[in-house]
PDB file of N, CA and C in Angstrom:
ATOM      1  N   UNK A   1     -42.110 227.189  45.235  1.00  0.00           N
ATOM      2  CA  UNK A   1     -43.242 226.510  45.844  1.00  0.00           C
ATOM      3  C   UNK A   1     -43.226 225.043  45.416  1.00  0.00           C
ATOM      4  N   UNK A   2     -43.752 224.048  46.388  1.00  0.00           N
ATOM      5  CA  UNK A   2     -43.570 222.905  46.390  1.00  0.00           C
ATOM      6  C   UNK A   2     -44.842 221.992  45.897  1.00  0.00           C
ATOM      7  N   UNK A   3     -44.444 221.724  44.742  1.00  0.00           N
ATOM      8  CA  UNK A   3     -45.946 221.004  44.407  1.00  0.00           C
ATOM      9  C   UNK A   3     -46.316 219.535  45.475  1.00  0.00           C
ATOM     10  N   UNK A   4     -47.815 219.883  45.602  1.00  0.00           N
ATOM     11  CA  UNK A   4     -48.564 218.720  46.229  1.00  0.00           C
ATOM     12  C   UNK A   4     -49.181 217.710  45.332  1.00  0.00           C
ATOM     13  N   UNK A   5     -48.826 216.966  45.044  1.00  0.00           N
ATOM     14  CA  UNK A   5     -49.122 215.742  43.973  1.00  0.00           C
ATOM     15  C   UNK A   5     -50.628 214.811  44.795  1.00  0.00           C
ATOM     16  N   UNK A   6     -51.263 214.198  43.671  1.00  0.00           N
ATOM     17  CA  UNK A   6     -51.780 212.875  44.090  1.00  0.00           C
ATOM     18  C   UNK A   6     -51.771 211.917  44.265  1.00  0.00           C
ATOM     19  N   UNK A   7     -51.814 210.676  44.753  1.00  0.00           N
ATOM     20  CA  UNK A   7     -51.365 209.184  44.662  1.00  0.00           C
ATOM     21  C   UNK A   7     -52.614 209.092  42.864  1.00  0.00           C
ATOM     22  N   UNK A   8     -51.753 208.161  42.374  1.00  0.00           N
ATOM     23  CA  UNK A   8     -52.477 207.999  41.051  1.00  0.00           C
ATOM     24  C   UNK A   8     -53.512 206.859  41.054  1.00  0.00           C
ATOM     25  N   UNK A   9     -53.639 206.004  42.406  1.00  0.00           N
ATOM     26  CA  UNK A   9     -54.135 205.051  42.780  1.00  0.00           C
ATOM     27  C   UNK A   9     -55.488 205.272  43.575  1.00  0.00           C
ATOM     28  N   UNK A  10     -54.723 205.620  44.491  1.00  0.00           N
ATOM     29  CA  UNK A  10     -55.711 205.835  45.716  1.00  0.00           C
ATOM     30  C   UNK A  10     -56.348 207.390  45.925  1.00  0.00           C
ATOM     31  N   UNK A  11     -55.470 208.376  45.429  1.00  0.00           N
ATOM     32  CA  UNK A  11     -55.671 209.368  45.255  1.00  0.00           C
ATOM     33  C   UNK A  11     -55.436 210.562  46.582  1.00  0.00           C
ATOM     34  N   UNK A  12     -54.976 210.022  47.662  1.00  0.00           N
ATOM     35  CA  UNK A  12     -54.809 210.504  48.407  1.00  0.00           C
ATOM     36  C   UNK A  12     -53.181 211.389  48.537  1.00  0.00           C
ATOM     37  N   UNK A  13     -53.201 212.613  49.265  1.00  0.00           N
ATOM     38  CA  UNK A  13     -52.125 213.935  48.729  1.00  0.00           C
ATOM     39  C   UNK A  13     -50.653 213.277  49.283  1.00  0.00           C
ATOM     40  N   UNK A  14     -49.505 213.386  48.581  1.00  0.00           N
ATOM     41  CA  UNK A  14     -48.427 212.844  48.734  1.00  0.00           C
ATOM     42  C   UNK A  14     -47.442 213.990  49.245  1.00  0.00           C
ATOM     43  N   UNK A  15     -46.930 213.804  50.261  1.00  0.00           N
ATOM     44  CA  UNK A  15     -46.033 214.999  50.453  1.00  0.00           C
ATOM     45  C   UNK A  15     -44.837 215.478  49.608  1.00  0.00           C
ATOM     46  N   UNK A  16     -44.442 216.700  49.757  1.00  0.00           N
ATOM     47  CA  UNK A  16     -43.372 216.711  49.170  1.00  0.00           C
ATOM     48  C   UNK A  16     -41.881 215.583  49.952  1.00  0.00           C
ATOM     49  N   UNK A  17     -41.229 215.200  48.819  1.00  0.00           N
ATOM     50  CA  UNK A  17     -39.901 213.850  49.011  1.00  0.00           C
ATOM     51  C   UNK A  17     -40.432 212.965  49.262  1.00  0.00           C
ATOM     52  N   UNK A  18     -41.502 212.531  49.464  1.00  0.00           N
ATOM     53  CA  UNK A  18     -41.643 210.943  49.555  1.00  0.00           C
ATOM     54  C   UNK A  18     -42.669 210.292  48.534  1.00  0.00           C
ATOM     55  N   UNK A  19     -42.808 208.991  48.139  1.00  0.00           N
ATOM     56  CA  UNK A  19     -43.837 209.090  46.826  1.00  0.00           C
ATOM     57  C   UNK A  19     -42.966 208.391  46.198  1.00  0.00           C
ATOM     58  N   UNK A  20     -43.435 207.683  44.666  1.00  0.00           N
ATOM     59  CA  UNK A  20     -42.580 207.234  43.582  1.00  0.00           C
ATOM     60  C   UNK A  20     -43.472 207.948  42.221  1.00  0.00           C
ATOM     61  N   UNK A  21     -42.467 208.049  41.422  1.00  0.00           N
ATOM     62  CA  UNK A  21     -42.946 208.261  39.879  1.00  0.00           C
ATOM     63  C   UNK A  21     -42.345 207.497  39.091  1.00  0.00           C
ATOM     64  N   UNK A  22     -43.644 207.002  38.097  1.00  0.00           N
ATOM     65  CA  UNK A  22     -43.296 206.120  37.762  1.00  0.00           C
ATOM     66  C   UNK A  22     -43.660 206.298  36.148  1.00  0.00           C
ATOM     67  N   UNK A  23     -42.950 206.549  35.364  1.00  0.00           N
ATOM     68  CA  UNK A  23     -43.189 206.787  33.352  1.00  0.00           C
ATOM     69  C   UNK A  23     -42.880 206.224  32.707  1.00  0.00           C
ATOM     70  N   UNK A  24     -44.354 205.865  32.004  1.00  0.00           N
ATOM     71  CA  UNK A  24     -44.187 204.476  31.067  1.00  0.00           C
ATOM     72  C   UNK A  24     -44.005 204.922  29.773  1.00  0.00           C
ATOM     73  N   UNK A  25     -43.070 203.766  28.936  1.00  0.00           N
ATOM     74  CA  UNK A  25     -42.488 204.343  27.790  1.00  0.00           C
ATOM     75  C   UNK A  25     -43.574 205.229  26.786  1.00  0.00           C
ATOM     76  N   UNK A  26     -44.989 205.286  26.828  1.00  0.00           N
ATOM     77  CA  UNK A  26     -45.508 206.244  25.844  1.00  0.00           C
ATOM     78  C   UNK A  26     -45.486 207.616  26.884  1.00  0.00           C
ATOM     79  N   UNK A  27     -44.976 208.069  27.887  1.00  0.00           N
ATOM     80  CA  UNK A  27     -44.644 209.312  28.406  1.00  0.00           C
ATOM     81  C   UNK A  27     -45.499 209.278  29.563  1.00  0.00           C
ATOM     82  N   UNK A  28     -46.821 208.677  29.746  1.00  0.00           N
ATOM     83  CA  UNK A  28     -47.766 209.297  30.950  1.00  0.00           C
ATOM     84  C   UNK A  28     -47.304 208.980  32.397  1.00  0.00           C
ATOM     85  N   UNK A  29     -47.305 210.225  33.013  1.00  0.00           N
ATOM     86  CA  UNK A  29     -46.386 209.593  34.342  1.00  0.00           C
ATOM     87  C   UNK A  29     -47.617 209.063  35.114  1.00  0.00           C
ATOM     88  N   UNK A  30     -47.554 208.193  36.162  1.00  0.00           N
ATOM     89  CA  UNK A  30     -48.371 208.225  38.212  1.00  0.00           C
ATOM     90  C   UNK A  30     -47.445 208.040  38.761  1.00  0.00           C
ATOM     91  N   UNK A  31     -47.824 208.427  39.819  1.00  0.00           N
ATOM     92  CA  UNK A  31     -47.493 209.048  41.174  1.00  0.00           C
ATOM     93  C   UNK A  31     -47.811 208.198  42.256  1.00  0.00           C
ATOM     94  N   UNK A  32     -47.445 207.479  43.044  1.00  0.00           N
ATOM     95  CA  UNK A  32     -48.078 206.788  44.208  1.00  0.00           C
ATOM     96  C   UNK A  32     -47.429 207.117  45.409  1.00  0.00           C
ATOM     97  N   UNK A  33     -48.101 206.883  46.470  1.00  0.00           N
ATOM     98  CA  UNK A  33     -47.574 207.042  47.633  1.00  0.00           C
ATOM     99  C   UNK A  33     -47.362 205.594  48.235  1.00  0.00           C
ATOM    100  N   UNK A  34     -47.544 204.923  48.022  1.00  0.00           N
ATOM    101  CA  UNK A  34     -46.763 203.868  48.411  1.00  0.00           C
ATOM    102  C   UNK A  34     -46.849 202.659  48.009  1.00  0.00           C
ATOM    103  N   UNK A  35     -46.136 201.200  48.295  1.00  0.00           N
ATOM    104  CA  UNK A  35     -46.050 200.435  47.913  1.00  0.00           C
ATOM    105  C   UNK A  35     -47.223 199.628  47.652  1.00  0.00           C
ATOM    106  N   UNK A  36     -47.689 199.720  48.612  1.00  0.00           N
ATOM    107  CA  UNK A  36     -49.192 199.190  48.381  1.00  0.00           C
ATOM    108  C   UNK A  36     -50.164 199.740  47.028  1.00  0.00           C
ATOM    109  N   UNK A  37     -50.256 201.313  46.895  1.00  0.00           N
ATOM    110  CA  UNK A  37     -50.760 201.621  45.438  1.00  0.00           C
ATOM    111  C   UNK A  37     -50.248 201.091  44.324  1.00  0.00           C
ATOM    112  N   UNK A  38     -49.058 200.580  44.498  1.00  0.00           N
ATOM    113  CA  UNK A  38     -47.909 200.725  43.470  1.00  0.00           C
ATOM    114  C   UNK A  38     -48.129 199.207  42.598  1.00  0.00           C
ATOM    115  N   UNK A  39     -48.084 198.606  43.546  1.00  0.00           N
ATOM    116  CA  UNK A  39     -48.159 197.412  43.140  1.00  0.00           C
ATOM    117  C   UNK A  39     -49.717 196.692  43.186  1.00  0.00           C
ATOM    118  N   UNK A  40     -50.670 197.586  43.610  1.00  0.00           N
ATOM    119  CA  UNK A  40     -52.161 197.176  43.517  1.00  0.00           C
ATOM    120  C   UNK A  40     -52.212 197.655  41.905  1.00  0.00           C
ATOM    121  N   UNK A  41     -51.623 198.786  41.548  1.00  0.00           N
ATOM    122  CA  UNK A  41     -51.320 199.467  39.782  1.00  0.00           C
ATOM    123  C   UNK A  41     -51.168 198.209  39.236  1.00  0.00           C
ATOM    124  N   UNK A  42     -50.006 197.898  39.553  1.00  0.00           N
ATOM    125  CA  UNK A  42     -49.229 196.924  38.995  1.00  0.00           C
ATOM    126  C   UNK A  42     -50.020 195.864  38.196  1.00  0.00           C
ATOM    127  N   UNK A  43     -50.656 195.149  39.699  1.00  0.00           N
ATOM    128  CA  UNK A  43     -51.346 194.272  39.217  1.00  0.00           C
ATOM    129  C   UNK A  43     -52.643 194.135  38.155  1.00  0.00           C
ATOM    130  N   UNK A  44     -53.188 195.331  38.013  1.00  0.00           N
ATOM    131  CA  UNK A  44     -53.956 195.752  37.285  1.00  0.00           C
ATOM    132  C   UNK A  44     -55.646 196.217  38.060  1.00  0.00           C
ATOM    133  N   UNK A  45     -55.859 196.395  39.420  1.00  0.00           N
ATOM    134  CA  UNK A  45     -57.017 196.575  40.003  1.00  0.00           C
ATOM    135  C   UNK A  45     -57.063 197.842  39.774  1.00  0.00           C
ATOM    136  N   UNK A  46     -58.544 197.614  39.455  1.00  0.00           N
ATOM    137  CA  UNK A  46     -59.373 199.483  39.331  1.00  0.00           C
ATOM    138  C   UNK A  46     -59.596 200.074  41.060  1.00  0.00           C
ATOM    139  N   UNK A  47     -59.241 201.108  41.019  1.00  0.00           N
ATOM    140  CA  UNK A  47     -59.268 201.536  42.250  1.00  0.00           C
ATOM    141  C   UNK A  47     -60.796 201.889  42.986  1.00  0.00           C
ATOM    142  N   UNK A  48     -61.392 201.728  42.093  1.00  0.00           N
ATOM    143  CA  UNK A  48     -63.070 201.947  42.089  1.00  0.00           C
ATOM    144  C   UNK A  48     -63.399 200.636  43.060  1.00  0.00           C
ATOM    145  N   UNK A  49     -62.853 199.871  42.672  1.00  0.00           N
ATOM    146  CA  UNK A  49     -63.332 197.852  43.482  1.00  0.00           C
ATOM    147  C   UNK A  49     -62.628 198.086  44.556  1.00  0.00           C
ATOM    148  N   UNK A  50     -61.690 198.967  44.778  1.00  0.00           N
ATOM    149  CA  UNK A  50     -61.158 199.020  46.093  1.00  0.00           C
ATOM    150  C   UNK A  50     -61.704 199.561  47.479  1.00  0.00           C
ATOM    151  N   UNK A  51     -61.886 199.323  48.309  1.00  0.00           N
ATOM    152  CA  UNK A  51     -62.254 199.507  49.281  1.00  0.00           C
ATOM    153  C   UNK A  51     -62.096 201.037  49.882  1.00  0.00           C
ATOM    154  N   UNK A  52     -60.804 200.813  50.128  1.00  0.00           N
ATOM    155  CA  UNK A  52     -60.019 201.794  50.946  1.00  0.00           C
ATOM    156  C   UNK A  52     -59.541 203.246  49.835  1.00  0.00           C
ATOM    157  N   UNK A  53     -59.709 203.065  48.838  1.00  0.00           N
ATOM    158  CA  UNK A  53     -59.344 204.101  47.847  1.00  0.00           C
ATOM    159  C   UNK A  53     -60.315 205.311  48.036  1.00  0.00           C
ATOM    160  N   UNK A  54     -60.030 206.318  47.727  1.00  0.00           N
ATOM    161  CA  UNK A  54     -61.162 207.376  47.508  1.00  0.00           C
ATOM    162  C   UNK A  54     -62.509 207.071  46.512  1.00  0.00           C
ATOM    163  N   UNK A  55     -61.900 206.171  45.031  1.00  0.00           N
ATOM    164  CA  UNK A  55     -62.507 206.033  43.953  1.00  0.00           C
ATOM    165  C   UNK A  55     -63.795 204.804  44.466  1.00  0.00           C
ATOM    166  N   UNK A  56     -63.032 204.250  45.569  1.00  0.00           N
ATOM    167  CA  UNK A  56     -64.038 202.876  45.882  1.00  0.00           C
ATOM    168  C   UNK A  56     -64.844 203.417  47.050  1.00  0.00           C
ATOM    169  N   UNK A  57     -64.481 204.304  47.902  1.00  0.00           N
ATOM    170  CA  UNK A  57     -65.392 204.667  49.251  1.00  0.00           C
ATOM    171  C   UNK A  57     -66.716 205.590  47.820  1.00  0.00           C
ATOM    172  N   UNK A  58     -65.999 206.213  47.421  1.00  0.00           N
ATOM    173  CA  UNK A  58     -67.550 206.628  46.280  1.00  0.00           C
ATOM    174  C   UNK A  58     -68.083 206.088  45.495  1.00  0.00           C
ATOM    175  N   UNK A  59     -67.124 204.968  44.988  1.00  0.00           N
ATOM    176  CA  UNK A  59     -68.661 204.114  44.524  1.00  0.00           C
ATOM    177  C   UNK A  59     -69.493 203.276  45.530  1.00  0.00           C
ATOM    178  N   UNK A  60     -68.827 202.903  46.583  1.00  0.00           N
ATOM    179  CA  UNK A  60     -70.039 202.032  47.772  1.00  0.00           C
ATOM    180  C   UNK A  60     -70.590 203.253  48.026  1.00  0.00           C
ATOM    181  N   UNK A  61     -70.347 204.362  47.810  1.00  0.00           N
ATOM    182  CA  UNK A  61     -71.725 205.353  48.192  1.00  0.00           C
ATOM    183  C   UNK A  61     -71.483 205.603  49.614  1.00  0.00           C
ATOM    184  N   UNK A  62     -70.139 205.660  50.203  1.00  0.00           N
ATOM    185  CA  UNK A  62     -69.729 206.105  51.819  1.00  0.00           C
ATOM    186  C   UNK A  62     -69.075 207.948  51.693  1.00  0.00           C
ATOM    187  N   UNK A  63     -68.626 208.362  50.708  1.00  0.00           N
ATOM    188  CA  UNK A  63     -68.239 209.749  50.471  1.00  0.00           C
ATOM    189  C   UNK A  63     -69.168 210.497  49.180  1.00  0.00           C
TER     190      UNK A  63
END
């Protein structure tokens, strides 16, 4: 059986084969689905201030 992962960003379900993982030298892996999470990580934005994220549609209080 094929695990269904999360984007570690946005949080939305990543299919199986496509996606990046990404483990930083103290071991904790994320998961993103795409470039756009990846590098919104990167840069350091909380996904909460984000708009379009799951974490940000619930804090504006839309989900």
């Amino acid at each position: 059986m094929v695990e269904i992962r999360n984007c570690s960003f946005c949080g939305d379900a990543i299919e199986p084969g496509t996606g990046k993982m990404f483990v930083r030298k103290d071991g904790s892996i994320y998961y993103f689905c795409s470039t756009k999470c990846q590098n919104n990580f990167r840069l350091g934005r909380a996904a909460r201030r984000v708009p379009w994220t799951q974490a940000g549609r619930k804090a504006l209080g839309k989900e």
